[in-house]
C-alpha atoms as a PDB file:
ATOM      1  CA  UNK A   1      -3.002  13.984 -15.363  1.00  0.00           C
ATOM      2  CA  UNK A   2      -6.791  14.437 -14.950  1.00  0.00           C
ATOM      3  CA  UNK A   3      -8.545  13.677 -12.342  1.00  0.00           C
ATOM      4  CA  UNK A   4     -10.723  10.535 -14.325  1.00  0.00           C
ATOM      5  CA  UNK A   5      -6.700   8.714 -14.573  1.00  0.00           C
ATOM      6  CA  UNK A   6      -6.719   9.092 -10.958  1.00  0.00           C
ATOM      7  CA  UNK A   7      -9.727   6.783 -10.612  1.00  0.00           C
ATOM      8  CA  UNK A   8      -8.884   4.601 -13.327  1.00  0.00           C
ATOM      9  CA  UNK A   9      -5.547   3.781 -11.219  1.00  0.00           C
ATOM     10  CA  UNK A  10      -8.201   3.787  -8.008  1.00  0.00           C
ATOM     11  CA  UNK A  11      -9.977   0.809 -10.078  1.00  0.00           C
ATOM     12  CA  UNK A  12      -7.065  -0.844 -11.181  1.00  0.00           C
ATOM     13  CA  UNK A  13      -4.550  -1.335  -8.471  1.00  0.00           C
ATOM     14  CA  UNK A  14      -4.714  -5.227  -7.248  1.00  0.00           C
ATOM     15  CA  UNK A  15      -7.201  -7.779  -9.108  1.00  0.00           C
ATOM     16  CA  UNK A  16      -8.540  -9.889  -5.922  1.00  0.00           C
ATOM     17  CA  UNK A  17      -8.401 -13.496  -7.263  1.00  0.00           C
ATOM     18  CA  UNK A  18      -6.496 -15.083  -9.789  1.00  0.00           C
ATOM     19  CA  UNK A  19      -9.430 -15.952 -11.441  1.00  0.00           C
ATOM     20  CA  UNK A  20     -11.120 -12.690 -11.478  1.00  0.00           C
ATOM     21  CA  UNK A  21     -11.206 -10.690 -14.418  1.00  0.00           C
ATOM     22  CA  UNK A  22      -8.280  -8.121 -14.142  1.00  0.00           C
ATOM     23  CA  UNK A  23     -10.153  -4.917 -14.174  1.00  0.00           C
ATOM     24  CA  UNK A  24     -14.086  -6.333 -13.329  1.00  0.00           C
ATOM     25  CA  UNK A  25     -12.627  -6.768  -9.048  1.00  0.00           C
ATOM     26  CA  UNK A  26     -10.734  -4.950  -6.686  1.00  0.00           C
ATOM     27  CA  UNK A  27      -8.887  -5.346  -3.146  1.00  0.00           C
ATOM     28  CA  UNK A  28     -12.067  -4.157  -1.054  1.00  0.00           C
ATOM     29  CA  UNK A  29      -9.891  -0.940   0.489  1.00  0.00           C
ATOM     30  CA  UNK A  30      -9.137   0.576  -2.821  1.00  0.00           C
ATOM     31  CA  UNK A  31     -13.055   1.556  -3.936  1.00  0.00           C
ATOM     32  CA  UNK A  32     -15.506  -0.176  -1.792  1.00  0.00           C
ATOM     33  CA  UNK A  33     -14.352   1.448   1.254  1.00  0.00           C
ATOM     34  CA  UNK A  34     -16.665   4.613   2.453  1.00  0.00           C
ATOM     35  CA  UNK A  35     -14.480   7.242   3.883  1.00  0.00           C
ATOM     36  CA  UNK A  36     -16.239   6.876   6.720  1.00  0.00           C
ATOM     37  CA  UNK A  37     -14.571   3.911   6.741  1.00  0.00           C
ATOM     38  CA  UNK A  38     -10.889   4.732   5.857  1.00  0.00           C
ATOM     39  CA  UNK A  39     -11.287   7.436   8.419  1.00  0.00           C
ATOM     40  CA  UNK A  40     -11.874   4.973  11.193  1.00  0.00           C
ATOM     41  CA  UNK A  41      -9.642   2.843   9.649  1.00  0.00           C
ATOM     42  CA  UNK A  42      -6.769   5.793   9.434  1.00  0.00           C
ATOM     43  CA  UNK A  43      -8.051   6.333  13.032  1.00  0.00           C
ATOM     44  CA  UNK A  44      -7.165   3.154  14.219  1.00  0.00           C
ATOM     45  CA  UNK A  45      -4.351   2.099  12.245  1.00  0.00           C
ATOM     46  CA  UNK A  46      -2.478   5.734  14.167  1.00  0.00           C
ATOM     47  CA  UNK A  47      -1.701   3.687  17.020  1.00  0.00           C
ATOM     48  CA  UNK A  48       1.246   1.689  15.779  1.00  0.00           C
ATOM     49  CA  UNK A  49       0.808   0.988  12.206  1.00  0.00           C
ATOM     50  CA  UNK A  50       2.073   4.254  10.617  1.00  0.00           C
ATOM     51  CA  UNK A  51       2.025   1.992   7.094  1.00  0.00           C
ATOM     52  CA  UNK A  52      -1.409   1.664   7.157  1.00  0.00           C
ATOM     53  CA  UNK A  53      -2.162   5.031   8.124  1.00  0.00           C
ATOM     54  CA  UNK A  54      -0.338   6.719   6.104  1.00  0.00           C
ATOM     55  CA  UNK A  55      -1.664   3.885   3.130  1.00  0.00           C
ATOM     56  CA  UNK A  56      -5.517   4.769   4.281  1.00  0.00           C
ATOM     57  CA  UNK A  57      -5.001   8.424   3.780  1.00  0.00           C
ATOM     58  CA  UNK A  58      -3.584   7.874   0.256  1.00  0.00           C
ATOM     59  CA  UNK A  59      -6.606   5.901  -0.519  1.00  0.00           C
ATOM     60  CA  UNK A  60      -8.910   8.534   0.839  1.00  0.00           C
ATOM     61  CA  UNK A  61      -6.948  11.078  -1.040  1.00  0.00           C
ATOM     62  CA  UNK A  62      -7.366   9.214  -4.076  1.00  0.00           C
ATOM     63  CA  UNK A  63     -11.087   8.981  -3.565  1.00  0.00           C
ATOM     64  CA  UNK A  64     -11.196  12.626  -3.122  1.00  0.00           C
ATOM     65  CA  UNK A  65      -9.733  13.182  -6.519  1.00  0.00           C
ATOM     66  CA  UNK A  66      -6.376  14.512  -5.164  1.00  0.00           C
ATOM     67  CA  UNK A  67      -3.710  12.770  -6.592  1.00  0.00           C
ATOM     68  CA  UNK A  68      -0.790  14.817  -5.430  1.00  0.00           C
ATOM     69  CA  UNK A  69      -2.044  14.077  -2.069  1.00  0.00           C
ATOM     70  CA  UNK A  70      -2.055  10.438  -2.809  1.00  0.00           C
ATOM     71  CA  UNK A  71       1.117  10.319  -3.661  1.00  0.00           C
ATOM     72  CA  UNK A  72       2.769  12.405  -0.719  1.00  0.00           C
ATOM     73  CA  UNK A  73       0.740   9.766   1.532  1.00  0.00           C
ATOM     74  CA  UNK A  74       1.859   6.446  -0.312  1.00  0.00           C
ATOM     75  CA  UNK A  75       5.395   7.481  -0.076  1.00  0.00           C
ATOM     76  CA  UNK A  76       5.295   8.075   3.783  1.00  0.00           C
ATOM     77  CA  UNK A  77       3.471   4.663   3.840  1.00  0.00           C
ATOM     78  CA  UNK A  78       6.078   3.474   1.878  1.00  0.00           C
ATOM     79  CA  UNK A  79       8.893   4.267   4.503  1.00  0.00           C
ATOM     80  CA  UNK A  80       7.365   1.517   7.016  1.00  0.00           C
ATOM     81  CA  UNK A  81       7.817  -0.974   4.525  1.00  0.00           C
ATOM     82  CA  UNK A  82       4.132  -1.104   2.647  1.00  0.00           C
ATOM     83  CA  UNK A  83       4.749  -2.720  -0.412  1.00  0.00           C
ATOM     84  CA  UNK A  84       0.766  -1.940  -1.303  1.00  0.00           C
ATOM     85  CA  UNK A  85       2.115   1.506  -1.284  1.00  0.00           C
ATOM     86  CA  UNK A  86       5.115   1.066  -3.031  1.00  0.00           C
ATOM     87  CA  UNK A  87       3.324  -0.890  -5.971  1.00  0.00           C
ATOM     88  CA  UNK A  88       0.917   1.856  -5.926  1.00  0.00           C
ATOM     89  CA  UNK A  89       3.502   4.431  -6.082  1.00  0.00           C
ATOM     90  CA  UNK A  90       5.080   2.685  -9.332  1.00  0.00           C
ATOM     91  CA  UNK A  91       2.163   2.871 -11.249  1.00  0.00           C
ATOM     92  CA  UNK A  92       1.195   6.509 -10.330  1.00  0.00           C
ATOM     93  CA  UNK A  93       4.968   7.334 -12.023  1.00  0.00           C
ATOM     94  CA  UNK A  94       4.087   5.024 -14.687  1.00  0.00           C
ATOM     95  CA  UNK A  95       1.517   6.707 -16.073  1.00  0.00           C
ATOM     96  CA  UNK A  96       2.205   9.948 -14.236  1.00  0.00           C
ATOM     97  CA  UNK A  97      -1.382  10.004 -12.111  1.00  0.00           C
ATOM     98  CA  UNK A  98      -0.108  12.888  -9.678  1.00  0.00           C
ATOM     99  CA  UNK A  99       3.118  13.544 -11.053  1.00  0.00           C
ATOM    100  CA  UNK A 100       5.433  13.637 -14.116  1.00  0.00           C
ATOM    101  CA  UNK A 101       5.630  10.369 -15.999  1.00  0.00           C
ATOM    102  CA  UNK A 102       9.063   8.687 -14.564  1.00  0.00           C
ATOM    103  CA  UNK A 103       9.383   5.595 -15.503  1.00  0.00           C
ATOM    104  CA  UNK A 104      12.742   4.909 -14.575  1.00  0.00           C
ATOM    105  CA  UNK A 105      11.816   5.740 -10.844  1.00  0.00           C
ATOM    106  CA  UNK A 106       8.423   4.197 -11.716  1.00  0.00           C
ATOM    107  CA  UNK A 107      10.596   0.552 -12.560  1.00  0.00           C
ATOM    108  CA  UNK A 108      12.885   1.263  -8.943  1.00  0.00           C
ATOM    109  CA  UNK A 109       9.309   1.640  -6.676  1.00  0.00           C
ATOM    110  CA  UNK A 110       8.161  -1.725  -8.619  1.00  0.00           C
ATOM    111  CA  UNK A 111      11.367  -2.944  -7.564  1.00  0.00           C
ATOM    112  CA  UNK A 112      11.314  -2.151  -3.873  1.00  0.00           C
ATOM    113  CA  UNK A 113       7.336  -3.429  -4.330  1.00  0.00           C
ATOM    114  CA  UNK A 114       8.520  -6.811  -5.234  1.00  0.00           C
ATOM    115  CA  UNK A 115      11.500  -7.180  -2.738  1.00  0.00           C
ATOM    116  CA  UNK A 116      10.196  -9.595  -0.786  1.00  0.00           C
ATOM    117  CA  UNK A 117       9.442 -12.006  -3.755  1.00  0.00           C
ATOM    118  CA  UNK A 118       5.718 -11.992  -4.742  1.00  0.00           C
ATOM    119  CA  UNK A 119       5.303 -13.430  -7.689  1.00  0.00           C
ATOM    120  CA  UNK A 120       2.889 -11.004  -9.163  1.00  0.00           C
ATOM    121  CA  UNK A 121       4.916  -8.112  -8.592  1.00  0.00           C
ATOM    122  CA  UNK A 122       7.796  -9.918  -9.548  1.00  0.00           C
ATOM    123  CA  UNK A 123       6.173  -9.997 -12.717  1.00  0.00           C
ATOM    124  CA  UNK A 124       4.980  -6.526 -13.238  1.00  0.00           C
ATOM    125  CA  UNK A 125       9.011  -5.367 -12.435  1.00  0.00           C
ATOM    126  CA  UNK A 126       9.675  -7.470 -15.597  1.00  0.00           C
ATOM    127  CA  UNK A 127       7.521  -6.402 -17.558  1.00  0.00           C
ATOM    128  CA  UNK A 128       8.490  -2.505 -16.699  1.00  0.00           C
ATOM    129  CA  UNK A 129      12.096  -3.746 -17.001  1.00  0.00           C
ATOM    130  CA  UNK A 130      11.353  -4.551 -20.790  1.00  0.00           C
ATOM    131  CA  UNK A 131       9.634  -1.317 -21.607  1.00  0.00           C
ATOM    132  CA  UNK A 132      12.593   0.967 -20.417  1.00  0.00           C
ATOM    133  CA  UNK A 133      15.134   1.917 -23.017  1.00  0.00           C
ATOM    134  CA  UNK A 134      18.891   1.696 -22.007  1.00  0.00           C
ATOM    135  CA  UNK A 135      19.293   5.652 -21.143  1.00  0.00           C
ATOM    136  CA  UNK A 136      16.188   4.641 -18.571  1.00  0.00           C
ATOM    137  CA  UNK A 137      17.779   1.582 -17.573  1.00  0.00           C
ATOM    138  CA  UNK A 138      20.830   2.888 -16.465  1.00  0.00           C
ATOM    139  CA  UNK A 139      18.660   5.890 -14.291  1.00  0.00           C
ATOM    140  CA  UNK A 140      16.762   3.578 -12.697  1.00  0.00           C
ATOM    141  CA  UNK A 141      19.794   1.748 -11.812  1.00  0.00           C
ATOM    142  CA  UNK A 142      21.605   4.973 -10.215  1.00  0.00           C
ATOM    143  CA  UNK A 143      18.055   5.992  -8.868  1.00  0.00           C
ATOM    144  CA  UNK A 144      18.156   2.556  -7.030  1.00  0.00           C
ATOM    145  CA  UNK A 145      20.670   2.843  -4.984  1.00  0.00           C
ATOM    146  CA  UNK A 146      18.942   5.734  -3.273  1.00  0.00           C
ATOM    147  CA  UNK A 147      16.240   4.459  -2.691  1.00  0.00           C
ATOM    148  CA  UNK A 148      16.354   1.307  -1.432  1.00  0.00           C
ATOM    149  CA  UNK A 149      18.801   3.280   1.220  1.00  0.00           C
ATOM    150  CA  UNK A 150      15.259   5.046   2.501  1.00  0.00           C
ATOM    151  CA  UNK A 151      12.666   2.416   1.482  1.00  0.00           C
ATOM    152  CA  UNK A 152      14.438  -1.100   1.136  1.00  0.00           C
ATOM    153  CA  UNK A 153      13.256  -3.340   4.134  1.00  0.00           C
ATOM    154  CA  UNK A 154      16.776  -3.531   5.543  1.00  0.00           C
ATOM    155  CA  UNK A 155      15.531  -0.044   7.058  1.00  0.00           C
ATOM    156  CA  UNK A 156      12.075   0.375   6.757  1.00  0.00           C
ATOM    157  CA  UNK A 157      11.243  -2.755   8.721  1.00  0.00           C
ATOM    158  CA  UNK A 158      13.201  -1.592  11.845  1.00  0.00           C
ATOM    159  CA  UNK A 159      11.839   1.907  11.369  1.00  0.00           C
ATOM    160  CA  UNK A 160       8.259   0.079  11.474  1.00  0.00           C
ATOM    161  CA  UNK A 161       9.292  -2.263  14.183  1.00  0.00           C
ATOM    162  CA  UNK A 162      10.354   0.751  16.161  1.00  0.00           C
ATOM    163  CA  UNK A 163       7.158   2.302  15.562  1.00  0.00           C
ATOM    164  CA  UNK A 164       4.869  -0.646  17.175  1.00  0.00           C
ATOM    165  CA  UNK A 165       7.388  -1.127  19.944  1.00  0.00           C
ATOM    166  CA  UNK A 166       6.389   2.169  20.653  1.00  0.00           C
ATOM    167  CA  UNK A 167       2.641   2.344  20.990  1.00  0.00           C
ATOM    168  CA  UNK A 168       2.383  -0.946  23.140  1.00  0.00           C
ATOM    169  CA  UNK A 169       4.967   1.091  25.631  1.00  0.00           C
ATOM    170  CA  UNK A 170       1.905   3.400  25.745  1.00  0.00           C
ATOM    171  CA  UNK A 171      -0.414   0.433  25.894  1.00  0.00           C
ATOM    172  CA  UNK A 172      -2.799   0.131  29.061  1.00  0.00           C
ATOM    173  CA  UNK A 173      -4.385  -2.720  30.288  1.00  0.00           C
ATOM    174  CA  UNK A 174      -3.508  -5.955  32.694  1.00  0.00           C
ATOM    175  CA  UNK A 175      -0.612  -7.486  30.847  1.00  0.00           C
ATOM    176  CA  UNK A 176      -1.168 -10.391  32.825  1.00  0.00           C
ATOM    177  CA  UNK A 177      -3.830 -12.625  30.699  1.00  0.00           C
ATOM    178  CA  UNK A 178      -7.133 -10.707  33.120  1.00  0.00           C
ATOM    179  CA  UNK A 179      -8.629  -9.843  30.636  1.00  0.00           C
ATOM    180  CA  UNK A 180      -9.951 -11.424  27.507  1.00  0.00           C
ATOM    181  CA  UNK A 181      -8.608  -8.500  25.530  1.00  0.00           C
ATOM    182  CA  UNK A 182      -5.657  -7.695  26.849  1.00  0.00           C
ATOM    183  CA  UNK A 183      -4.646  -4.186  25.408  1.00  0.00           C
ATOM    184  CA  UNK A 184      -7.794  -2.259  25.407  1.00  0.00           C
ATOM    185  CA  UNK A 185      -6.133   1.672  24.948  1.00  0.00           C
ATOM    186  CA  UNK A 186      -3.913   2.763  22.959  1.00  0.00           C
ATOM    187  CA  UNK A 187      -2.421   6.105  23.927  1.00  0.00           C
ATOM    188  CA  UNK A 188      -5.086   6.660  26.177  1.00  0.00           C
ATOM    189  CA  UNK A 189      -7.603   5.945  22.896  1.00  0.00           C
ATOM    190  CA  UNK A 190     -10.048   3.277  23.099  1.00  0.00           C
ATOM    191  CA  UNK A 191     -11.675   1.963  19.442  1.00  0.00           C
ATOM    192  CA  UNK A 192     -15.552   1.043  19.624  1.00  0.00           C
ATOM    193  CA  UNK A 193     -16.117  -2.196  17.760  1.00  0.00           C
ATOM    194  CA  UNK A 194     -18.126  -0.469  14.967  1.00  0.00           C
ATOM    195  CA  UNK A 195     -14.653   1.546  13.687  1.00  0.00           C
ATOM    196  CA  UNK A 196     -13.754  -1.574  12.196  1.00  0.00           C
ATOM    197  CA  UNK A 197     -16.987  -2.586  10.545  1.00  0.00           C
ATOM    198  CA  UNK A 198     -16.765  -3.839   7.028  1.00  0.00           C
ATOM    199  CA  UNK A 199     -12.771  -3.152   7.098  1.00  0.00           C
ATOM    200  CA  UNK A 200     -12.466  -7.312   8.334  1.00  0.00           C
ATOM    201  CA  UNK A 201     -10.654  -6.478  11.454  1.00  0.00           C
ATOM    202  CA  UNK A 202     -12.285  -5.896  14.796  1.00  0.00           C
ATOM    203  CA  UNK A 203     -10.820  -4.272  17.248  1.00  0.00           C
ATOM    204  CA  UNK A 204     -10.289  -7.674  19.335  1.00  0.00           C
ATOM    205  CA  UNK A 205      -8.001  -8.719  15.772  1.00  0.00           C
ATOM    206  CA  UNK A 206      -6.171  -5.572  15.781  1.00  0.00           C
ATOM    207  CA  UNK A 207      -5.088  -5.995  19.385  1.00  0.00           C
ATOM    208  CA  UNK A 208      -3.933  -9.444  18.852  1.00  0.00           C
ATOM    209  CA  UNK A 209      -0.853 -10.225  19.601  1.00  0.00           C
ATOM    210  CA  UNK A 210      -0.130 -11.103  16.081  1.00  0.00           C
ATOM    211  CA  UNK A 211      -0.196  -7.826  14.641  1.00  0.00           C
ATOM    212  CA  UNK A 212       2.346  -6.148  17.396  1.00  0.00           C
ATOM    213  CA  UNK A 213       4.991  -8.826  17.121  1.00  0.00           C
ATOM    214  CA  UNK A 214       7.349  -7.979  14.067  1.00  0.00           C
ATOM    215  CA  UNK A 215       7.522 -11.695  12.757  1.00  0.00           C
ATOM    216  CA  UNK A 216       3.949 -12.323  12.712  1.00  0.00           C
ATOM    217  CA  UNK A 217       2.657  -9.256  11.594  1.00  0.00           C
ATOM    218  CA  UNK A 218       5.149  -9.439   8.708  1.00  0.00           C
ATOM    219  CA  UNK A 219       4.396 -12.629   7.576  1.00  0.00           C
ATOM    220  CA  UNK A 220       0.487 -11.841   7.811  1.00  0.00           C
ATOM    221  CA  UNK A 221       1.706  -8.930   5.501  1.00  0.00           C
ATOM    222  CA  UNK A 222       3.154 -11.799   3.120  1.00  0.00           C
ATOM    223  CA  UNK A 223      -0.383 -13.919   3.552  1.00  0.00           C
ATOM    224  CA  UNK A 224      -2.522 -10.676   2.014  1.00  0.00           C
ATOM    225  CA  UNK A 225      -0.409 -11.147  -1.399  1.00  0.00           C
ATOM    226  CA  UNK A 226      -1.892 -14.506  -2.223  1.00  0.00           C
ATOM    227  CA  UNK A 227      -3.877 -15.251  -5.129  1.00  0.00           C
ATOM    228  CA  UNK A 228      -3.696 -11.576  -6.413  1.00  0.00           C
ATOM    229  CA  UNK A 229      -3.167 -10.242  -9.753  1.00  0.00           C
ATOM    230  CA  UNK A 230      -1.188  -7.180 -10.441  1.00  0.00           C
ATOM    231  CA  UNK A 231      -2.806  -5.165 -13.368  1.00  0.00           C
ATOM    232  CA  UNK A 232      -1.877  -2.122 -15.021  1.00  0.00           C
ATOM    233  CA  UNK A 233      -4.281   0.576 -16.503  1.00  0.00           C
ATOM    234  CA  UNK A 234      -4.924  -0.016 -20.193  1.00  0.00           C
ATOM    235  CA  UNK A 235      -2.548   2.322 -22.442  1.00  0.00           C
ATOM    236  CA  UNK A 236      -3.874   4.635 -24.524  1.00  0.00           C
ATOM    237  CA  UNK A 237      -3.706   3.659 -28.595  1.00  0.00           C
ATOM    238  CA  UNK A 238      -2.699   5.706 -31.366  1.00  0.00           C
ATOM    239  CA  UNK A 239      -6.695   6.528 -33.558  1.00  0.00           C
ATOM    240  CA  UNK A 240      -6.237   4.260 -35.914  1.00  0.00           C
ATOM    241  CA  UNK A 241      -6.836   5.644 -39.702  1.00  0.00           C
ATOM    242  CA  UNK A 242     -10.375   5.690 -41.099  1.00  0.00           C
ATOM    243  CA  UNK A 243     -11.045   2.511 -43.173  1.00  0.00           C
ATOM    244  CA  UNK A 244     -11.791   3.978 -46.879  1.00  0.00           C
END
């Protein structure tokens, strides 16, 4: 698909607010962001949050105009869990923005998206679900199986739990409560305050505890899902005949 469908998904990913209009507001990472921006961001997010990472450079990607790239990127993201990532991914196959239109692996990815229950993307499965004839219901119902053995939460949580685990055994810092900031490096890394600016995390919130123990940072996860509205990009109309 061009390039233009590309940023017509960009715009049309999450409405922020219930109340907003569906395509006049956006999360603030999909098309505010400068890449200067989801660089840091990407930069940051490195250390431990491979979802995020991996989600950032999809974004950027999708900025860029590279679609294919987006895609590769949301689908790594989409192995730690990201259910941004996997919503994003079922609209891309949707309306084939990177890729061949697939809509019975497009309805699976809005399945995994909507495993954990939001109601919005609980919705947006449905409405899939009702657009798929029966040879593409029973495709995305041998499709499933296969997937949610790679990207269903009863693995990619652990995989992402392994992966924080990991970077706070590389963490430095008293580990005692001496300082008021008690992981300051990552992997020998340290993030200025400003890499964070206008992302609404500072590097003081990304070090909190909260985001490096699983439970928390999961159910912060669940917290970013409220009050949004899942919209899909308008579909194209048949011209309609000339009026005499």
């Amino acid at each position: 698909m061009a390039a233009k469908s590309a940023i017509v998904l960009l715009a049309c990913v999450f409405a922020v607010a219930a109340h907003a209009q569906p395509t006049a507001q956006v999360v603030p990472q999909t098309r505010d962001f400068s890449f200067s921006q989801l660089d840091r961001a990407e930069a940051m997010a490195s250390y431990g949050h491979p979802n995020e990472m991996w989600r950032y450079r999809a974004l950027r990607a999708l900025k860029l105009e590279q679609p294919e790239r987006a895609l590769e990127n949301f689908r790594f993201a989409a192995k730690y869990g990201d259910k941004f990532s996997q919503h994003a991914l079922s609209l891309m196959h949707w309306h084939g923005v990177g890729t061949a239109v697939d809509r019975a692996q497009a309805y699976v990815w809005a399945d995994l998206a909507a495993e954990r229950g939001y109601r919005d993307l609980l919705l947006l499965r449905e409405k899939m679900w009702m657009e798929l004839d029966a040879r593409r219901r029973a495709q995305a119902l041998l499709l499933g199986e296969e997937m949610y053995a790679h990207y269903g939460d009863a693995l990619a949580k652990p995989r992402m739990e392994w992966a924080m685990r990991r970077a706070l055994a590389n963490a430095t810092g008293s580990r005692l409560g001496f300082e008021k900031d008690r992981i300051r490096f990552m992997a020998g890394h340290r993030f200025p305050v400003s890499a964070t600016e206008g992302l609404g995390v500072s590097e003081r919130d990304y070090f909190a505890d909260e985001r490096w123990k699983p439970g928390s940072y999961w159910r912060e996860q669940d917290r970013e899902w409220e009050a949004r509205v899942i919209v899909l990009p308008p579909e194209p109309l048949p011209d309609s005949p000339s009026p005499p």
